[in-house]
N, C-alpha and C. Protein backbone atom coordinates (compact mmCIF):
# COMPACT_ATOMS: atom_id res chain seq x y z
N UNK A 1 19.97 16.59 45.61
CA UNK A 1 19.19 16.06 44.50
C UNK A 1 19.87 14.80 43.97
N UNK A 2 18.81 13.68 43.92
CA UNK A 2 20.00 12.40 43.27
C UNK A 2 20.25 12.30 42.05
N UNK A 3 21.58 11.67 41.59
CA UNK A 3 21.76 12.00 40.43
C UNK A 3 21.30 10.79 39.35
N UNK A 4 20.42 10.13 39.79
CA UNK A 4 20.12 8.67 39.09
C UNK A 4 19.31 8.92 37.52
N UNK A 5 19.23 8.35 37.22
CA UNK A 5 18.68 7.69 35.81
C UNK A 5 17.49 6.55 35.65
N UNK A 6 17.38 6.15 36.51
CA UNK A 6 16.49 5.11 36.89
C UNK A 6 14.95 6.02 36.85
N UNK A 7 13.95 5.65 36.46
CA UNK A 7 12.82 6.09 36.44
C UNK A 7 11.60 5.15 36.90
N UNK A 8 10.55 5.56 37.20
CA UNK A 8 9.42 4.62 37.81
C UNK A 8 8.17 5.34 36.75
N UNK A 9 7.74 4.58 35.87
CA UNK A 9 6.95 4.68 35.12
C UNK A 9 6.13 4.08 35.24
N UNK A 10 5.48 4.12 35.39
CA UNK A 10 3.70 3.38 35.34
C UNK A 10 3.57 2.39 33.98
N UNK A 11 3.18 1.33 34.50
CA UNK A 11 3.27 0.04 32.96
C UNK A 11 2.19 0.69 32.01
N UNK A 12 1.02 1.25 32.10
CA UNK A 12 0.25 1.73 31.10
C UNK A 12 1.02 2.73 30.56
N UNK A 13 1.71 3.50 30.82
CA UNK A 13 2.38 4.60 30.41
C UNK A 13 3.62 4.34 29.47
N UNK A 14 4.57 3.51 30.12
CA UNK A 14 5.09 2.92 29.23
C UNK A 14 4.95 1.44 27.86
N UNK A 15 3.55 0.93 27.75
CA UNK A 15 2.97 0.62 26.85
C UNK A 15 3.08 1.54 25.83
N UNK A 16 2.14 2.46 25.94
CA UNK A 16 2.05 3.23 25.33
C UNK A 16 3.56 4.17 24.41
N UNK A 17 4.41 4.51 25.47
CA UNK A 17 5.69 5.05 24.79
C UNK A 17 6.17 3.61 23.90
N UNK A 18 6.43 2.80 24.45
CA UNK A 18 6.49 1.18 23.54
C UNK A 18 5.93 1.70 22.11
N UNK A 19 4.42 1.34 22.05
CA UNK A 19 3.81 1.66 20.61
C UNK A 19 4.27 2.97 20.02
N UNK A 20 4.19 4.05 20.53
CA UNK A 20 4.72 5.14 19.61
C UNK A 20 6.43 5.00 18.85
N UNK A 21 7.06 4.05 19.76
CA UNK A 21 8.39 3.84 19.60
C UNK A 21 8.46 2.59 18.27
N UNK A 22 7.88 1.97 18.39
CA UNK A 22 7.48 0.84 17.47
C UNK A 22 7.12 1.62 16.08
N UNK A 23 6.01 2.28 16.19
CA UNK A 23 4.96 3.20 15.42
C UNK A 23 6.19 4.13 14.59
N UNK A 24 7.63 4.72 14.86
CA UNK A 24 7.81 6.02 14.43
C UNK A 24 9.03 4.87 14.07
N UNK A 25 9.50 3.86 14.42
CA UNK A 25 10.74 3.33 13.84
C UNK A 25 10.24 2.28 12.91
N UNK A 26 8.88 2.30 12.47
CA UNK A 26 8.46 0.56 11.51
C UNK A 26 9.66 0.47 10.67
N UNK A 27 10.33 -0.52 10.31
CA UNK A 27 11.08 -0.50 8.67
C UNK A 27 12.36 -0.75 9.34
N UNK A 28 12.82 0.37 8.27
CA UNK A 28 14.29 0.88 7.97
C UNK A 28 15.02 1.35 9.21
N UNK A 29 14.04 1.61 10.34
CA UNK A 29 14.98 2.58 11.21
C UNK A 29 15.33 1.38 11.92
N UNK A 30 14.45 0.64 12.52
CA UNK A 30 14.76 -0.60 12.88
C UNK A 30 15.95 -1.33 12.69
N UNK A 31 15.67 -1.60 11.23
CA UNK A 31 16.50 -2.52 10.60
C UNK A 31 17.97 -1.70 10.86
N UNK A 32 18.54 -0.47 10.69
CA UNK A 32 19.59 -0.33 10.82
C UNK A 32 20.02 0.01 12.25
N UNK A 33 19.71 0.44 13.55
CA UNK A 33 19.76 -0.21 14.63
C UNK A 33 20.40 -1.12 14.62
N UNK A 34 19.37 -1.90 14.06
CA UNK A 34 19.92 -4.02 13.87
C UNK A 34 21.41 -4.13 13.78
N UNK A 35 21.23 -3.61 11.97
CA UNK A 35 22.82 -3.83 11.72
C UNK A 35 23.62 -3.07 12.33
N UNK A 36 23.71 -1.76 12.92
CA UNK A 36 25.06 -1.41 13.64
C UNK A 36 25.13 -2.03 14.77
N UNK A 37 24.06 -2.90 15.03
CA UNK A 37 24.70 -3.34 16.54
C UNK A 37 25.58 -4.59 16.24
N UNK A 38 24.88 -4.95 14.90
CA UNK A 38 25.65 -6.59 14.44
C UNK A 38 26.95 -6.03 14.33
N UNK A 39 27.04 -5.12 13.70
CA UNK A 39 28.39 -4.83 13.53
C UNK A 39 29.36 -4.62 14.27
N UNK A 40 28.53 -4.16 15.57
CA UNK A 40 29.64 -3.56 16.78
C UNK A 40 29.56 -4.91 17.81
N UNK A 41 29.27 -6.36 16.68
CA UNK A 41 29.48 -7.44 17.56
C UNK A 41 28.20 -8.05 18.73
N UNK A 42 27.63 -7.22 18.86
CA UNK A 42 26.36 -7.31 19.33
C UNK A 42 25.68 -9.12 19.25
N UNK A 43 25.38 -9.41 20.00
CA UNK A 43 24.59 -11.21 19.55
C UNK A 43 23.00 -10.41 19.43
N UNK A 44 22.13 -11.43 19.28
CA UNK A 44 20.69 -11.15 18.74
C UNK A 44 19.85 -10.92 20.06
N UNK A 45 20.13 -11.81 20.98
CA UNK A 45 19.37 -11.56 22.01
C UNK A 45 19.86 -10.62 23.04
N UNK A 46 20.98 -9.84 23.02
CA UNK A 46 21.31 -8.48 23.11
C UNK A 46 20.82 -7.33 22.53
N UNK A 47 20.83 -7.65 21.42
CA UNK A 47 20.08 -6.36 20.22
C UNK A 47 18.23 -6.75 20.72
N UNK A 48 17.66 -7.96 20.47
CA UNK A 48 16.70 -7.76 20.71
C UNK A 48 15.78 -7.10 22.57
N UNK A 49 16.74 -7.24 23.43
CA UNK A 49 16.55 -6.82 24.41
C UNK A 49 16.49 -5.68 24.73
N UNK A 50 18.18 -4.82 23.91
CA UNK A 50 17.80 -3.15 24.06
C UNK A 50 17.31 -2.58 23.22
N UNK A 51 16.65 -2.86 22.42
CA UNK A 51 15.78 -3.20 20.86
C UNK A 51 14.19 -2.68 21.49
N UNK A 52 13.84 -3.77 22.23
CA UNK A 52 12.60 -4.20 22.46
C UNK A 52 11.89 -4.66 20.96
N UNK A 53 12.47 -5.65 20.97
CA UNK A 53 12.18 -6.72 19.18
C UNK A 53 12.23 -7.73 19.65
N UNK A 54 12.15 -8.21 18.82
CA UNK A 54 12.50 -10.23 18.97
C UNK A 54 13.40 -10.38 18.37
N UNK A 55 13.94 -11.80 18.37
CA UNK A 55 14.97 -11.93 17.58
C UNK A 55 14.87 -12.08 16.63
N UNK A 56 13.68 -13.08 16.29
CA UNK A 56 13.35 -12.96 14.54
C UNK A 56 13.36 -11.58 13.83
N UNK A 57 12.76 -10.88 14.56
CA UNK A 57 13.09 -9.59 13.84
C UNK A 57 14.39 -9.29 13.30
N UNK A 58 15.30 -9.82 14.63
CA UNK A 58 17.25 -9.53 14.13
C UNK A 58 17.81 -10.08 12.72
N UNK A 59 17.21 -11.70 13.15
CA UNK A 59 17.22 -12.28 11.95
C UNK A 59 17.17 -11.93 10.43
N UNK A 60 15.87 -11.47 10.56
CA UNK A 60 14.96 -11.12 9.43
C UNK A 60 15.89 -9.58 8.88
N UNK A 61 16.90 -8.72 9.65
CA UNK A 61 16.56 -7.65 9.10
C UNK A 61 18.55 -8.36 8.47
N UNK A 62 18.99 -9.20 9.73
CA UNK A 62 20.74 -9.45 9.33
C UNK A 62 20.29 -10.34 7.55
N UNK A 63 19.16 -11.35 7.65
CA UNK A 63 18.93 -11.91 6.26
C UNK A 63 18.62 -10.89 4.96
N UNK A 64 17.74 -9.71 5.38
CA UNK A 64 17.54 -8.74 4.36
C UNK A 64 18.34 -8.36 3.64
N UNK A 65 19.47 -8.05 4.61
CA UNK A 65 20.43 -7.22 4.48
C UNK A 65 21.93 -7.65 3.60
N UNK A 66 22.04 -9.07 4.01
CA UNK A 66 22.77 -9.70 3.39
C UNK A 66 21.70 -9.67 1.41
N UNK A 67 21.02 -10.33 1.65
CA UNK A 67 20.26 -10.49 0.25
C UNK A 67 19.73 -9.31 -0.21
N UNK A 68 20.20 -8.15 -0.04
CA UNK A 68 19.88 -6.51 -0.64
C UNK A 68 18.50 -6.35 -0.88
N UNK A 69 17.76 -6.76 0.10
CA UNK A 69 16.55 -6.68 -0.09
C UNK A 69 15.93 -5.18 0.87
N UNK A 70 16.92 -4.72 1.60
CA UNK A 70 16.43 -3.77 2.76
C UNK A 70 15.88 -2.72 1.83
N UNK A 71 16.05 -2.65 0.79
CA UNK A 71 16.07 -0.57 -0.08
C UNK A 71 16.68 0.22 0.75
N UNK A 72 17.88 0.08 0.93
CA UNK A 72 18.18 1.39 1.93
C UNK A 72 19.18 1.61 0.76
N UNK A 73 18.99 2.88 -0.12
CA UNK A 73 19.75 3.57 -1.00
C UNK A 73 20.04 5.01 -1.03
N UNK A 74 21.74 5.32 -1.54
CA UNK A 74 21.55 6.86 -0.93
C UNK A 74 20.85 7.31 -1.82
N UNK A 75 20.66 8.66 -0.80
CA UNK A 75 20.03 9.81 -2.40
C UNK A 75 20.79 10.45 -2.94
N UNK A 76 20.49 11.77 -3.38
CA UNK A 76 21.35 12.14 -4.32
C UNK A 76 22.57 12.94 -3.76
N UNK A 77 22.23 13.47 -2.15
CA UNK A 77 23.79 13.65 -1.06
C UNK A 77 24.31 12.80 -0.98
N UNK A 78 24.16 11.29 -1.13
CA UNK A 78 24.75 10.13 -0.73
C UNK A 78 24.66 9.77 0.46
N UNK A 79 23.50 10.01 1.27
CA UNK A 79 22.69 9.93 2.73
C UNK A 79 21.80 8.68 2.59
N UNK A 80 22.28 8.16 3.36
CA UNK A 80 20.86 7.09 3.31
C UNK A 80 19.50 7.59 3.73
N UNK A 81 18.35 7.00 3.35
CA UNK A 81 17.28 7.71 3.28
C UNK A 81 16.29 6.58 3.54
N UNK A 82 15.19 6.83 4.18
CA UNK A 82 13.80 5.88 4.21
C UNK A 82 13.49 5.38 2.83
N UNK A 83 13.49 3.97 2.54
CA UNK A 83 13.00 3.59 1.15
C UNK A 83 11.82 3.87 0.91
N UNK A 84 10.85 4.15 0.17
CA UNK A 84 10.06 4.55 -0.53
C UNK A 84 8.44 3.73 -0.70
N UNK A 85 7.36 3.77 0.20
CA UNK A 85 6.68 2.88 -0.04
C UNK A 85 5.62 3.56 -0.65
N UNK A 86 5.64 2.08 -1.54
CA UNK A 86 4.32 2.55 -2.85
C UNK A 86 3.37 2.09 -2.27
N UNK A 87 3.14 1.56 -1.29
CA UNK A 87 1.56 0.89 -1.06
C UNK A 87 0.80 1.88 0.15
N UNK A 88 1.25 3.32 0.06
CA UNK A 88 0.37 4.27 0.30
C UNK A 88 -1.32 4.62 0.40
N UNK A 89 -1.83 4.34 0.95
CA UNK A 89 -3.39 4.17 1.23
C UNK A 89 -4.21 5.52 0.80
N UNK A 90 -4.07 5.68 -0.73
CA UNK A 90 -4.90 6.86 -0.95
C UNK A 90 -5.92 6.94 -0.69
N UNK A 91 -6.51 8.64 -1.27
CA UNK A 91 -7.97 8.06 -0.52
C UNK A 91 -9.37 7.37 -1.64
N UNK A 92 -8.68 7.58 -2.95
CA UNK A 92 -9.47 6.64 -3.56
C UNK A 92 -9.64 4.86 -2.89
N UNK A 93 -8.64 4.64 -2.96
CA UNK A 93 -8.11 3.49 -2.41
C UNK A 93 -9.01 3.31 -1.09
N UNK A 94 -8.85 4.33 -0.24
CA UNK A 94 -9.64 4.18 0.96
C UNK A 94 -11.07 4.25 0.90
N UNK A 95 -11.49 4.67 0.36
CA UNK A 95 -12.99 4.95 0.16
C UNK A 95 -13.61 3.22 -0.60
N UNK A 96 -12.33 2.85 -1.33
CA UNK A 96 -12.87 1.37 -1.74
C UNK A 96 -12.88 0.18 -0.85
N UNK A 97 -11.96 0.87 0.22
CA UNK A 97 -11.83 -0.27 1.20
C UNK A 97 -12.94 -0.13 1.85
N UNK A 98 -13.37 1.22 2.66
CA UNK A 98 -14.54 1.41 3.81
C UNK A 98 -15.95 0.90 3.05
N UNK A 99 -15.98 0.86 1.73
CA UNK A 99 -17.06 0.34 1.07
C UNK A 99 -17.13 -1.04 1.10
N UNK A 100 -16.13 -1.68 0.70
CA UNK A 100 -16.09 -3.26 0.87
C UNK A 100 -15.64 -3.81 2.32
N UNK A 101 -15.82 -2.96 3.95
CA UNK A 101 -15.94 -3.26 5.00
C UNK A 101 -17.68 -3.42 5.11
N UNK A 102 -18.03 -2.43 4.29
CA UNK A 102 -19.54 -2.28 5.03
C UNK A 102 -20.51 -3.26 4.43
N UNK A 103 -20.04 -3.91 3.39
CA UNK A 103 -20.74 -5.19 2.58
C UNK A 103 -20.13 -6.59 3.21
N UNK A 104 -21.13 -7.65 3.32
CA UNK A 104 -20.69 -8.82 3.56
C UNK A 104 -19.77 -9.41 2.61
N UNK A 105 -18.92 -10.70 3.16
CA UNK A 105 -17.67 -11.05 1.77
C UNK A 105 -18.70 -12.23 1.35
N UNK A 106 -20.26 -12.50 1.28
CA UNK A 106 -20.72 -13.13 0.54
C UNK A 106 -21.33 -12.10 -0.37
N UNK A 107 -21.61 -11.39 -0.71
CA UNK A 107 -21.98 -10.26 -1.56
C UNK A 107 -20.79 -9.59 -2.43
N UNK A 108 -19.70 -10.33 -2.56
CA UNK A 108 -18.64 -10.62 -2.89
C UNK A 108 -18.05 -11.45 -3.83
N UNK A 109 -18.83 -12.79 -3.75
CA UNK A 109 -18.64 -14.55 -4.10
C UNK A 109 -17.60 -15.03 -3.37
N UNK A 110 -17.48 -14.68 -1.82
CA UNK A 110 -16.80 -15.35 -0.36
C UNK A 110 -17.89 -16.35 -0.17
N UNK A 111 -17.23 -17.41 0.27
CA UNK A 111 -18.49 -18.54 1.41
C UNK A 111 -17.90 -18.25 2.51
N UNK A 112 -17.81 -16.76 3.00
CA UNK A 112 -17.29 -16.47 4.21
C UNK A 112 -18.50 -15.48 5.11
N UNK A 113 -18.29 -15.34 6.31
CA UNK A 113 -19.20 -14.76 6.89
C UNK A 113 -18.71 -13.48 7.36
N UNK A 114 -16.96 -13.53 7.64
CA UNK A 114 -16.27 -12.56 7.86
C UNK A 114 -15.51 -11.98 6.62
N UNK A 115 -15.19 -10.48 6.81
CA UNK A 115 -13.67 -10.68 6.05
C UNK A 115 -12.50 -10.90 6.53
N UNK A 116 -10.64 -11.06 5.61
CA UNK A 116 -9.97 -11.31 6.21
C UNK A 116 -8.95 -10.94 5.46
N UNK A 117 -8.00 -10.08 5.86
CA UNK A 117 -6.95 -9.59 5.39
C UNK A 117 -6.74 -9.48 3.51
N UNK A 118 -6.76 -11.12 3.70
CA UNK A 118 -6.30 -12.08 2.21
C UNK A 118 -7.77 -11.99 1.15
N UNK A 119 -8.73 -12.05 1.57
CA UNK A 119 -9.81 -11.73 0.93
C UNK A 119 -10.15 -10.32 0.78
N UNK A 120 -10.19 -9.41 1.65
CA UNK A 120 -9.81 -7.94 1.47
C UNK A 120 -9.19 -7.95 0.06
N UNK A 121 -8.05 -8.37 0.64
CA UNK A 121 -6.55 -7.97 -0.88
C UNK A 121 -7.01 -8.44 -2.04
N UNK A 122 -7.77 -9.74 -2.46
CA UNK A 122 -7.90 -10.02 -3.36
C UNK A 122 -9.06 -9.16 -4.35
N UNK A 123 -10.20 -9.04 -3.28
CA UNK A 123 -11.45 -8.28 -3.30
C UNK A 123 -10.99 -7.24 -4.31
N UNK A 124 -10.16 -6.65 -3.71
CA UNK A 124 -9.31 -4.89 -3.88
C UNK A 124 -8.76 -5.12 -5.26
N UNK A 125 -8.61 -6.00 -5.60
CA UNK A 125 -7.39 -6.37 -6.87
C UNK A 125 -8.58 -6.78 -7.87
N UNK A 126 -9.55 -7.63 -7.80
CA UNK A 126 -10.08 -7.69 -8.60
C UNK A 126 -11.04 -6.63 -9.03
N UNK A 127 -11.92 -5.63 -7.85
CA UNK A 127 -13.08 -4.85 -8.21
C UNK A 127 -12.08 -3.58 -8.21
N UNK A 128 -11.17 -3.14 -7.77
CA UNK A 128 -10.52 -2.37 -7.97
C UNK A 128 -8.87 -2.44 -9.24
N UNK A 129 -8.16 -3.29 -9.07
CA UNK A 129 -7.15 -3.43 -9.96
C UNK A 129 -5.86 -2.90 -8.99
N UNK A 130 -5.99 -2.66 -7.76
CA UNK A 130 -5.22 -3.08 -6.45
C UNK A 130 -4.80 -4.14 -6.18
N UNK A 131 -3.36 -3.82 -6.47
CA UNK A 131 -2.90 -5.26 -6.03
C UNK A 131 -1.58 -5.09 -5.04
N UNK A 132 -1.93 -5.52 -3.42
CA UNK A 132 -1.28 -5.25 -2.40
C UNK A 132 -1.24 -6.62 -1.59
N UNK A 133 -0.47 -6.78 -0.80
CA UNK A 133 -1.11 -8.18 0.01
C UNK A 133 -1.23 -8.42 1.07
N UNK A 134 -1.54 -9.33 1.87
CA UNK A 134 -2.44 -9.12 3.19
C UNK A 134 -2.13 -8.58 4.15
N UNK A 135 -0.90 -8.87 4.24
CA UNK A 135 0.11 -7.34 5.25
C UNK A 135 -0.06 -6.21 5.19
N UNK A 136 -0.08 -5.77 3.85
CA UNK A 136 -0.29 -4.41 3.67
C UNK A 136 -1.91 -4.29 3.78
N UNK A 137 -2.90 -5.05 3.59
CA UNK A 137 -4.10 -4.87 3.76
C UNK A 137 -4.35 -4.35 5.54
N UNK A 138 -3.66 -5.12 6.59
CA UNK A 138 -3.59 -5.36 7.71
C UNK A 138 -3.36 -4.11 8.06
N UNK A 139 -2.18 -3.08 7.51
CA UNK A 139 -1.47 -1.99 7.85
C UNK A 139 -2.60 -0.94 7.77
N UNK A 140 -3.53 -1.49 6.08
CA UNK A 140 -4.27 -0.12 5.68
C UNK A 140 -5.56 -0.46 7.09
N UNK A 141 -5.85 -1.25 7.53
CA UNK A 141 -6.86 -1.83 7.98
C UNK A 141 -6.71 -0.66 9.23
N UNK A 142 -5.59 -0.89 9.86
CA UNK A 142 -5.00 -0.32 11.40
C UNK A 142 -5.08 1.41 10.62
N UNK A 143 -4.97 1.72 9.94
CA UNK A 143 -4.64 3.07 9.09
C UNK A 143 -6.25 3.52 9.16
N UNK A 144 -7.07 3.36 8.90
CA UNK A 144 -8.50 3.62 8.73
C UNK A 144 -9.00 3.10 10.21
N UNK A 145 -8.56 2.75 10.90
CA UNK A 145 -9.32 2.58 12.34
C UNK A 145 -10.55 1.03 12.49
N UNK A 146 -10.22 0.29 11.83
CA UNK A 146 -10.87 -0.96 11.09
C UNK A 146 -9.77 -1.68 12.59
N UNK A 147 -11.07 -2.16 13.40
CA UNK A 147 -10.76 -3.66 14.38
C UNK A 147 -11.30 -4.73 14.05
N UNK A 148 -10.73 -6.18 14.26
CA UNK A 148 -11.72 -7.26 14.18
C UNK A 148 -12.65 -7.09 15.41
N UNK A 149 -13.69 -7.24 15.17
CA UNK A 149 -14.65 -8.20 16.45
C UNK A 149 -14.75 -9.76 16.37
N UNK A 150 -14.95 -10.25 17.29
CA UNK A 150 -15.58 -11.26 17.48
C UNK A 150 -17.50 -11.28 17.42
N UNK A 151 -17.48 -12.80 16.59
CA UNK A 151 -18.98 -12.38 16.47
C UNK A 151 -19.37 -12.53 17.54
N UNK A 152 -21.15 -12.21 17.90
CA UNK A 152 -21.43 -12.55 19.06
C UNK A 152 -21.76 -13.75 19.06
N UNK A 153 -22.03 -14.60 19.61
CA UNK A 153 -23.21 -15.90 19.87
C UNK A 153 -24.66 -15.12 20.70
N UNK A 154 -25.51 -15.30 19.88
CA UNK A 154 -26.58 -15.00 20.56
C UNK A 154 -27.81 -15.85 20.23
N UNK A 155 -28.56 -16.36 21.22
CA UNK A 155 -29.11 -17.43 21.02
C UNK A 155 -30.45 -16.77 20.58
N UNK A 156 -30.91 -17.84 19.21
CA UNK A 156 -31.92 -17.33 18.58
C UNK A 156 -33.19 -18.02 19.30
N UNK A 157 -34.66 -17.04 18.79
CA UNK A 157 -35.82 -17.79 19.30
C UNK A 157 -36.83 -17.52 18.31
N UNK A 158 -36.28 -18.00 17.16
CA UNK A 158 -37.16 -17.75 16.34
C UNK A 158 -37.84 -19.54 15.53
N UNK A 159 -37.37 -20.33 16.10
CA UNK A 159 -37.83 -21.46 15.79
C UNK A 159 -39.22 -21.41 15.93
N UNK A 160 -40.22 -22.31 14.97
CA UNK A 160 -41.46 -21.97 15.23
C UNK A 160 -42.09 -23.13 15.95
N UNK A 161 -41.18 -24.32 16.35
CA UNK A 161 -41.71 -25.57 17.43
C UNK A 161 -41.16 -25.20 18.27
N UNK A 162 -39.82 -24.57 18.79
CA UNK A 162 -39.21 -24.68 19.74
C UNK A 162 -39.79 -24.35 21.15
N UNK A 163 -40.85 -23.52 20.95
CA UNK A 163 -41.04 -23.10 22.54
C UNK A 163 -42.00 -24.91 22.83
N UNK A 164 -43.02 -25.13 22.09
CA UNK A 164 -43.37 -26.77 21.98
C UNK A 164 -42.20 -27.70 22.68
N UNK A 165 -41.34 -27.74 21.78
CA UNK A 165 -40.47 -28.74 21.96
C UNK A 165 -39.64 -28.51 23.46
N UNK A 166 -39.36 -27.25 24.36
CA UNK A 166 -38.73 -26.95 24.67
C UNK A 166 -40.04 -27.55 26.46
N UNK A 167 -40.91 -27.24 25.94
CA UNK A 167 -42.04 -27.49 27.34
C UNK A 167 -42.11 -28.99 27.12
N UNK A 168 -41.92 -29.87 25.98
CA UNK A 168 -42.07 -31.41 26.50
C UNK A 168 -41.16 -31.82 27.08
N UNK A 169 -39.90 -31.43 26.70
CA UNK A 169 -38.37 -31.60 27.40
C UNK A 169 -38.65 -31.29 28.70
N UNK A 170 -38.97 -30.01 29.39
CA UNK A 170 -39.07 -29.63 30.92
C UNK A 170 -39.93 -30.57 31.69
N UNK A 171 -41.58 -31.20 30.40
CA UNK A 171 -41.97 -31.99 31.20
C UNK A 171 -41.52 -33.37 31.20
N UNK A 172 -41.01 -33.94 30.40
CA UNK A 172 -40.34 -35.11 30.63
C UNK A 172 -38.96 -35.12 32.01
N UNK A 173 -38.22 -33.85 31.89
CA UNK A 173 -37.40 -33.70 33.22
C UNK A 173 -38.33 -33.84 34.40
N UNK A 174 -39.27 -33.12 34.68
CA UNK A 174 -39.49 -32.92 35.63
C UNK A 174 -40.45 -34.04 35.91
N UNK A 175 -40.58 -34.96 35.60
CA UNK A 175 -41.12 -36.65 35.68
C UNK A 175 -40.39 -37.52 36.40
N UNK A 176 -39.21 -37.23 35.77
CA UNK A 176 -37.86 -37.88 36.28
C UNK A 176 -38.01 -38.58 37.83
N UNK A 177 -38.22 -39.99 37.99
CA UNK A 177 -37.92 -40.34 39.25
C UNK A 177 -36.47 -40.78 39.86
N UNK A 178 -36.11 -40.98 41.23
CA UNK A 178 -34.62 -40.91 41.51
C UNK A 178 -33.98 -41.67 41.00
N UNK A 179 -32.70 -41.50 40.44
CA UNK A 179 -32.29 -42.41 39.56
C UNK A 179 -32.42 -42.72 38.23
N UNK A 180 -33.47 -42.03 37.42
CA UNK A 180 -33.47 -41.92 36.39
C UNK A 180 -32.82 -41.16 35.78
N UNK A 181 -32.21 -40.80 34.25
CA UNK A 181 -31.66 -39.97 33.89
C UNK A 181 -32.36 -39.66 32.41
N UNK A 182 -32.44 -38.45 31.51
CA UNK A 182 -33.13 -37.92 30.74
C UNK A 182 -32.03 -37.84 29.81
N UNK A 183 -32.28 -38.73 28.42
CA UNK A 183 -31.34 -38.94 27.64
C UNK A 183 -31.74 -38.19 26.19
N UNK A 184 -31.64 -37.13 25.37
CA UNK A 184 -32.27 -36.61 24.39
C UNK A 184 -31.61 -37.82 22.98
N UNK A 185 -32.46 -37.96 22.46
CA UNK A 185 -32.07 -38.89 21.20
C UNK A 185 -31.48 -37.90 19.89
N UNK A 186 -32.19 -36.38 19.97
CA UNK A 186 -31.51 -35.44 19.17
C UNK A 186 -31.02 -34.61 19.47
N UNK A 187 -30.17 -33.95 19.86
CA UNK A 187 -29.88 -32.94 20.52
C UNK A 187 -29.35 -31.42 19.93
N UNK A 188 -29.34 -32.22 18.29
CA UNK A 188 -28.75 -31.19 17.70
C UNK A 188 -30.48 -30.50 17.11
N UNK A 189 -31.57 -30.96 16.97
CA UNK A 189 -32.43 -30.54 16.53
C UNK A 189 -32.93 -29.39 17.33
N UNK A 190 -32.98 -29.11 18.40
CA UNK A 190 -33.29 -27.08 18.94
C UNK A 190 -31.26 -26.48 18.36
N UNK A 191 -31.71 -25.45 17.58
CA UNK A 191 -30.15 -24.86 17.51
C UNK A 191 -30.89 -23.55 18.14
N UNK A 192 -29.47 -23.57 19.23
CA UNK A 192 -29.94 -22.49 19.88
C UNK A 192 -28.63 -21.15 19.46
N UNK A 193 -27.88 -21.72 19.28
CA UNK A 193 -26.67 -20.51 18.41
C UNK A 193 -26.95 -20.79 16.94
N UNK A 194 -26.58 -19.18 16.80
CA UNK A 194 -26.25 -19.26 15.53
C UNK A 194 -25.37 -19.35 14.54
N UNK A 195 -25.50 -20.03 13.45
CA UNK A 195 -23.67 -20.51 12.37
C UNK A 195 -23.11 -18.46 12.42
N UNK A 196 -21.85 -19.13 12.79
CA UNK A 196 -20.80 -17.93 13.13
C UNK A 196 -19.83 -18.14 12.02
């Protein structure tokens, strides 16, 4: 039997272990990883390699850390402990979000057609008195099962000249002798997509 360590995993398979690994260390667990490796001398693009991070991430957690911004405080064993996040997605909270997904952000006072993180947050803060910001909107977004789409383009036919306009065009093409070429003077007048 060999005694190796080496494994052959299938890339979908290990995607997946990736995200759960990502998913169960967000934060703090991360971040201190980080620092014991800084400590044990480690450079960034070492840590970020057996990490699977970036380096900004290294950055970001060696800058935290210096400027006591991480919350990593003991408790009352004197254990360090996961800091404490208040921006918890209750389900009041949630029920205000899935409501203001299912309304347009012009029904709102947006001149937007989509929503977007930052308008979410603000939305939330004003009709609610939520005040979180677009990151954390992003997090609750992924938390409730909320994807962007892309709109579609789908070409409309509801113009009421267009099928007109659309048969003088074919017959002016199809007039066309060799060498001629068919130059439209408007081209923006058939809209065949619609404002996205």
């Amino acid at each position: 039997m060999p005694r190796s360590t080496i494994l052959e995993i299938p890339p979908e398979e290990q995607a997946q272990m990736l995200g759960a690994l990502r998913r169960a260390r967000y934060g703090y667990l991360l971040a201190l990883h980080i620092l014991l490796l800084c400590a044990a001398g480690r450079n960034p693009t070492e840590i970020a390699d057996v990490l699977f991070c970036s380096r900004s991430s290294v950055y970001r957690a060696v800058r935290a850390y210096r400027a006591g911004t991480l919350s990593l405080e003991p408790d009352e064993d004197g254990r360090l402990g996961p800091p404490l996040r208040t921006t918890v997605l209750v389900p009041l909270v949630r029920r205000s979000l899935l409501a203001l997904l299912k309304a347009s952000p012009r029904a709102y006072g947006w001149c937007r057609t989509r929503w977007s993180c930052a308008t979410l947050a603000l939305t939330l803060q004003t009709k609610g008195g939520v005040t979180v910001s677009g990151e954390t909107m992003r997090r609750w977004l992924h938390e409730v099962g909320w994807v962007w789409k892309r709109a579609k383009l789908v070409a409309k036919d509801d113009a009421p000249q267009r099928v007109t306009r659309l048969a003088r065009i074919r017959y002016r093409f199809e007039q066309l002798r060799l060498g001629e070429a068919l130059v439209f003077a408007d081209e923006l007048d058939i809209h065949l997509l619609p404002k996205v």
